[in-house]
Protein backbone atom coordinates (compact mmCIF):
# COMPACT_ATOMS: atom_id res chain seq x y z
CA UNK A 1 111.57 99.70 217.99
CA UNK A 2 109.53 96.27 217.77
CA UNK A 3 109.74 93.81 220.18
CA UNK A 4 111.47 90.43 219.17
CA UNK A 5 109.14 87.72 219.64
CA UNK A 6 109.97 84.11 219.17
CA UNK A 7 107.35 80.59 218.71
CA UNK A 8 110.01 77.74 218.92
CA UNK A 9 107.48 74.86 217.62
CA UNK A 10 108.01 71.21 217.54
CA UNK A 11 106.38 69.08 214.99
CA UNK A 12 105.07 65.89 215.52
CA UNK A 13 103.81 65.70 219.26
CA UNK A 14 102.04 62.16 219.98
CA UNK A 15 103.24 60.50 217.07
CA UNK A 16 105.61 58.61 219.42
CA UNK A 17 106.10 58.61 223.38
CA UNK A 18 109.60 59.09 222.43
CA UNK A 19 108.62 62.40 220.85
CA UNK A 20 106.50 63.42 223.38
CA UNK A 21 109.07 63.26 225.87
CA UNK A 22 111.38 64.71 223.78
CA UNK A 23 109.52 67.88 223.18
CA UNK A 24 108.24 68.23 227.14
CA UNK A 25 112.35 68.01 227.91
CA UNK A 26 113.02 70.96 225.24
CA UNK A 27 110.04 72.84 226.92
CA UNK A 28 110.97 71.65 230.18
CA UNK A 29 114.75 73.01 230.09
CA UNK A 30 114.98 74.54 226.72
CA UNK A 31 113.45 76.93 224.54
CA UNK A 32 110.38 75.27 222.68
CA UNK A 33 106.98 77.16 223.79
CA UNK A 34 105.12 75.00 220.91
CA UNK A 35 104.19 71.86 219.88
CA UNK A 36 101.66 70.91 217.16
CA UNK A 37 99.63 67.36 217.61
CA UNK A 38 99.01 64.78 215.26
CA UNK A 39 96.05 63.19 216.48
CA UNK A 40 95.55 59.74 214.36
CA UNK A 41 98.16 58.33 216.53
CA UNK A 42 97.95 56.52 219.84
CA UNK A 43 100.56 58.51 221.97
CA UNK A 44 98.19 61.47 221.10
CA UNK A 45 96.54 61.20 224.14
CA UNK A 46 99.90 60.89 226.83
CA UNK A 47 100.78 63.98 224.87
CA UNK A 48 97.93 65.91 225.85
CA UNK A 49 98.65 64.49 229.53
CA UNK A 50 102.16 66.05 229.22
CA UNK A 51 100.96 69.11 227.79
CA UNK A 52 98.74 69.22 230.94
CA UNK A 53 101.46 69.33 233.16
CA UNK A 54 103.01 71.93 231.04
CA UNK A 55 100.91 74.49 231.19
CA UNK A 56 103.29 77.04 229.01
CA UNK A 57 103.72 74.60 226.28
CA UNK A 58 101.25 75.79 223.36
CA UNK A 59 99.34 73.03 221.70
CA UNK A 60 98.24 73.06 217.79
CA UNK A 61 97.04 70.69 215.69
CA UNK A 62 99.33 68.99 213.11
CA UNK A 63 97.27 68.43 210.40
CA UNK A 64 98.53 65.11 208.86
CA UNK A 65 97.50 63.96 204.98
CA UNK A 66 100.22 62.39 204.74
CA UNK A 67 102.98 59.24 206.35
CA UNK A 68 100.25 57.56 208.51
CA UNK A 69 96.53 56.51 209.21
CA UNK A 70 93.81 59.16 208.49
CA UNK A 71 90.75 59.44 211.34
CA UNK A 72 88.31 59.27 209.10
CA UNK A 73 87.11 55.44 207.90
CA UNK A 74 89.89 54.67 204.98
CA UNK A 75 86.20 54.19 202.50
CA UNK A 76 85.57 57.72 202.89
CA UNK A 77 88.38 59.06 201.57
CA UNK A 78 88.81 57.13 197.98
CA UNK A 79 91.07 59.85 196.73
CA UNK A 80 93.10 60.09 199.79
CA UNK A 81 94.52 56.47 200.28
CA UNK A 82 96.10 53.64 198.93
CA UNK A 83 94.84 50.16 198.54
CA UNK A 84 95.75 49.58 202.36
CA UNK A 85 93.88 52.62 204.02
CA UNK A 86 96.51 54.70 204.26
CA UNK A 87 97.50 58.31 203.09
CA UNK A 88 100.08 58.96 200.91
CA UNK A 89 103.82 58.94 202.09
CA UNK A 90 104.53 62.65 200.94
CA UNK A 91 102.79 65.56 199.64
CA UNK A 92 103.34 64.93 196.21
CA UNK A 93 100.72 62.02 196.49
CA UNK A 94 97.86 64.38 196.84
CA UNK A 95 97.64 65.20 193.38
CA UNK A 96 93.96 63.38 193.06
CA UNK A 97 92.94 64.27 196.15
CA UNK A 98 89.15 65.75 196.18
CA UNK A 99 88.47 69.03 198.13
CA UNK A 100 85.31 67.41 200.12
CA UNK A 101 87.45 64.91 201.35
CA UNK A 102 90.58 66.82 202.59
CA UNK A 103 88.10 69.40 204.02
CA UNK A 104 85.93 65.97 205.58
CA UNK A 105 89.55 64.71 206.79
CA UNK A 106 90.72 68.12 208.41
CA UNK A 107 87.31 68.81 210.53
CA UNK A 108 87.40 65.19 211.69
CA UNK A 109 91.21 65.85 212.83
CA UNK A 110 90.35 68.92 214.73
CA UNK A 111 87.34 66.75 216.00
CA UNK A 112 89.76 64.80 217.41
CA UNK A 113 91.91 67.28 219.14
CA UNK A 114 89.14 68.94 221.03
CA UNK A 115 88.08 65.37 222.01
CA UNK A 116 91.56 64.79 223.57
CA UNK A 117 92.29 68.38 224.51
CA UNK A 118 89.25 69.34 225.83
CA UNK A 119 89.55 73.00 223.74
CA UNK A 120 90.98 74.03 220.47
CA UNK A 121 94.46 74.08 219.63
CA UNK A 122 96.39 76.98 219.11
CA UNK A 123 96.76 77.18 216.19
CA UNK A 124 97.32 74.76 212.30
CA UNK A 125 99.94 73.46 210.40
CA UNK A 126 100.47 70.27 208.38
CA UNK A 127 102.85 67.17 208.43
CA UNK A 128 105.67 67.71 205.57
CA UNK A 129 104.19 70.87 204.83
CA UNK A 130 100.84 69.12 202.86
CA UNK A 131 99.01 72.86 203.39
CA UNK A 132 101.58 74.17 200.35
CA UNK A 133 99.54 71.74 198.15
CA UNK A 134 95.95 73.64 196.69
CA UNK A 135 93.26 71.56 198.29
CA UNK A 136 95.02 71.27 201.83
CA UNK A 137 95.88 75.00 201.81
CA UNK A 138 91.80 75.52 200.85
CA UNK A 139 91.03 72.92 203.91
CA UNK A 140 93.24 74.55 206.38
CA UNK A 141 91.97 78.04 205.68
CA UNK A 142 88.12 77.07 206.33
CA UNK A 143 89.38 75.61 209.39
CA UNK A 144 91.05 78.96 210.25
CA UNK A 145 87.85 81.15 208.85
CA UNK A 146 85.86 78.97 211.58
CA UNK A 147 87.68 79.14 214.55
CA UNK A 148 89.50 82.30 214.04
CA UNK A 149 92.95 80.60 214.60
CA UNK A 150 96.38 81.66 213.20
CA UNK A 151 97.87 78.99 210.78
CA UNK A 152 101.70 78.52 210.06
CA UNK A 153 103.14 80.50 207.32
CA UNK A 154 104.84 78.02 205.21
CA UNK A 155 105.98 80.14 202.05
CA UNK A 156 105.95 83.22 201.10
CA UNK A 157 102.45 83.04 198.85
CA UNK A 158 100.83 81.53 201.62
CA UNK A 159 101.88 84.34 203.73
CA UNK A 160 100.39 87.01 201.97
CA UNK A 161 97.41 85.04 201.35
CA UNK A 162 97.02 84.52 205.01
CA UNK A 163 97.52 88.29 205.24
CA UNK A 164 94.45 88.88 202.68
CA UNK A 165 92.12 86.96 204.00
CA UNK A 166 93.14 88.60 207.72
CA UNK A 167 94.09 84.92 209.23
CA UNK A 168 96.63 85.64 212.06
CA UNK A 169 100.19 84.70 211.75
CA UNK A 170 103.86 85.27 212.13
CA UNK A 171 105.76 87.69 210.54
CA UNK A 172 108.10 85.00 209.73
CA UNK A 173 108.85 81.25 209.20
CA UNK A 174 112.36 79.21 209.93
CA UNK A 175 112.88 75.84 208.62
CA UNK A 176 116.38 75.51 208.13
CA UNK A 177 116.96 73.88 211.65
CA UNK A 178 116.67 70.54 210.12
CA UNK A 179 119.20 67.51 208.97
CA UNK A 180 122.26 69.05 208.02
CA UNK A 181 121.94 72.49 209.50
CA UNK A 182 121.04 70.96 213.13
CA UNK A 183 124.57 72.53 214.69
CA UNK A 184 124.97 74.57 217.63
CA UNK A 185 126.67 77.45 215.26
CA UNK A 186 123.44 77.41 212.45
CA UNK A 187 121.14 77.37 216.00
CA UNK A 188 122.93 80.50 217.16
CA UNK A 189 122.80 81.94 213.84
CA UNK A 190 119.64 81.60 213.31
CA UNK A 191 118.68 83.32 217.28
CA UNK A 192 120.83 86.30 216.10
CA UNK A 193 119.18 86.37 212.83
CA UNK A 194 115.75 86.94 214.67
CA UNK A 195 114.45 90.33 213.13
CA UNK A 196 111.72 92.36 214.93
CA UNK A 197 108.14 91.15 214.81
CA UNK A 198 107.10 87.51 215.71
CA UNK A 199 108.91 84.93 214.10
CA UNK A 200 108.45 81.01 214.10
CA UNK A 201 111.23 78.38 213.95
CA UNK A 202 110.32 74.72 213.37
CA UNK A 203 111.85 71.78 215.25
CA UNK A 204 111.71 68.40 215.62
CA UNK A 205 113.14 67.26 219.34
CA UNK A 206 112.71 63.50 220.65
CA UNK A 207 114.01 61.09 222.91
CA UNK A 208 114.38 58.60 219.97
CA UNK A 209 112.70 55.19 219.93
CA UNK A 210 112.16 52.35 217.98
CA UNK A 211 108.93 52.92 216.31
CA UNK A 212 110.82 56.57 215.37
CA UNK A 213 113.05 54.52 213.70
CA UNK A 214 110.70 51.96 212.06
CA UNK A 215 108.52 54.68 210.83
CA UNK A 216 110.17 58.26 209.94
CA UNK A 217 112.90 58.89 207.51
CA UNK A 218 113.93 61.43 209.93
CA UNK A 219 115.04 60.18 213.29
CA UNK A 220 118.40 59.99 214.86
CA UNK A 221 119.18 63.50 214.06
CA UNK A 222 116.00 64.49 216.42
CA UNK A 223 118.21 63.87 219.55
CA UNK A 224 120.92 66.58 218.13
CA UNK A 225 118.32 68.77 217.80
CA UNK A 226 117.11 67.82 221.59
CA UNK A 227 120.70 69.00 222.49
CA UNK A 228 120.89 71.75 221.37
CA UNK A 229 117.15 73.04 221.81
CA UNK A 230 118.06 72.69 225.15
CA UNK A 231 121.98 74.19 225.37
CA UNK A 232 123.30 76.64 227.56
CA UNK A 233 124.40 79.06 224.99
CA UNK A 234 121.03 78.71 222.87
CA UNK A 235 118.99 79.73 225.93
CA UNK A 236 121.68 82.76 226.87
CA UNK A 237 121.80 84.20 223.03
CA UNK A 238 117.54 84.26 223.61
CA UNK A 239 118.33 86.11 226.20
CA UNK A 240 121.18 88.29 225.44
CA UNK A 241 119.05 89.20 222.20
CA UNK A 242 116.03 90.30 224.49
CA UNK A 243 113.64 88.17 222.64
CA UNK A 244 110.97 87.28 223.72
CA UNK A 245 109.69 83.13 223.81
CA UNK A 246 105.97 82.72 223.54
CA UNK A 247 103.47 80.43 221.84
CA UNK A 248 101.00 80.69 218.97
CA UNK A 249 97.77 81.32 221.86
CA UNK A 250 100.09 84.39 222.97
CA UNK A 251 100.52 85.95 219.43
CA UNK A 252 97.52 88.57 219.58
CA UNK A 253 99.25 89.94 222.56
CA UNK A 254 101.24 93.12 223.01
């Protein structure tokens, strides 16, 4: 019988030093093994510092066309950002957005990362899920065809297109630990849910702060999630289910 293999990632790493600690503590004494970075912020870098010390926690990049500052100069992305220099607040602002510059936008993000990181990340994925749109999706897989790097599996099509074009990735993708469903039963559910193969739940841990507040729509519900990322009966279930925690650098291996 397959193995049970689990990547607990957390969005967002060095948006906020709030966040970063957050996701170190649900490394630290929970069961997150991931973490993907956004890199246009300035906590990027004390992120990578804590990943340093962390040597188990996985780093990706968090591809981010959306909610914040790109890294490229605002003028070179005309059909990225508004009047102000800034990309749009959700995906469903990308509508104009021209291939050449999401695929400009991506390599300078990455660019970034291995500036900070000294390496490649781990792996991609994209803030609010921006690589479901067409011309992120396209940008994200020439990033992957380069570097030879798995990429989250954020639908079904995009699974089996991942699976065509031989891009590594998880057998399977969990976002229902979010808002509502962050509860110590849905948690538990979802660990004895966990079906054979590798599978990947998203989270989104912090130690909540005030420029969380000021700038996501999603914030005081982070330090439930810290909670229970981090609870006794979470981390026994992992265990009492034999699965296995790793990261996305560990998923080629037996």
């Amino acid at each position: 019988m397959a193995s049970k293999r689990l990547i607990v990632n957390a969005d967002d790493f060095g948006r906020t030093s709030g966040i970063n600690r957050g996701i170190v503590d649900a490394h630290r004494r929970g069961i997150v093994t991931s973490a993907t970075l956004m890199v246009a912020y300035e906590p990027a870098a004390e992120a990578i510092a804590l990943a340093g010390e962390n040597p188990g926690l996985g780093v990706g990049l968090h591809l981010a066309f959306t909610g914040g500052p790109p890294v490229l100069p605002p003028e070179r992305l005309p059909s990225l950002v508004d009047g102000a220099g800034r990309l749009p607040a959700k995906p469903e602002g990308l509508g104009r957005a021209k291939p050449a510059e999401v695929l400009a936008e991506a390599r300078a993000q990455l660019a970034r990362f291995r500036e900070l990181a000294k390496g490649d990340p781990t792996h991609f994925d994209s803030h609010h899920h921006s690589h479901r749109t067409p011309a992120v999706l396209e940008a994200v897989l020439t990033l992957a065809w380069e570097t030879g790097l798995p990429v989250r599996s954020a639908s079904k099509d995009m699974h089996q297109r991942l699976q065509r074009e031989g891009i590594p990735t998880t057998d399977a993708f969990i976002e229902d630990f979010y808002d509502q469903q962050v509860l110590l039963e849905s948690l538990l559910a979802i660990v004895d849910g966990i079906a054979p193969g590798t599978t990947e739940l998203m989270c989104h841990p912090a130690v909540v702060d005030d420029e969380l507040r000021r700038s996501s729509g999603y914030s005081d519900m982070r330090t439930r999630e810290l909670e229970l990322l981090t609870h006794r009966e979470v981390r026994q279930a992992v265990q009492a289910m034999g699965i296995r925690l790793i990261h996305f650098g560990e998923l080629g291996a037996s």
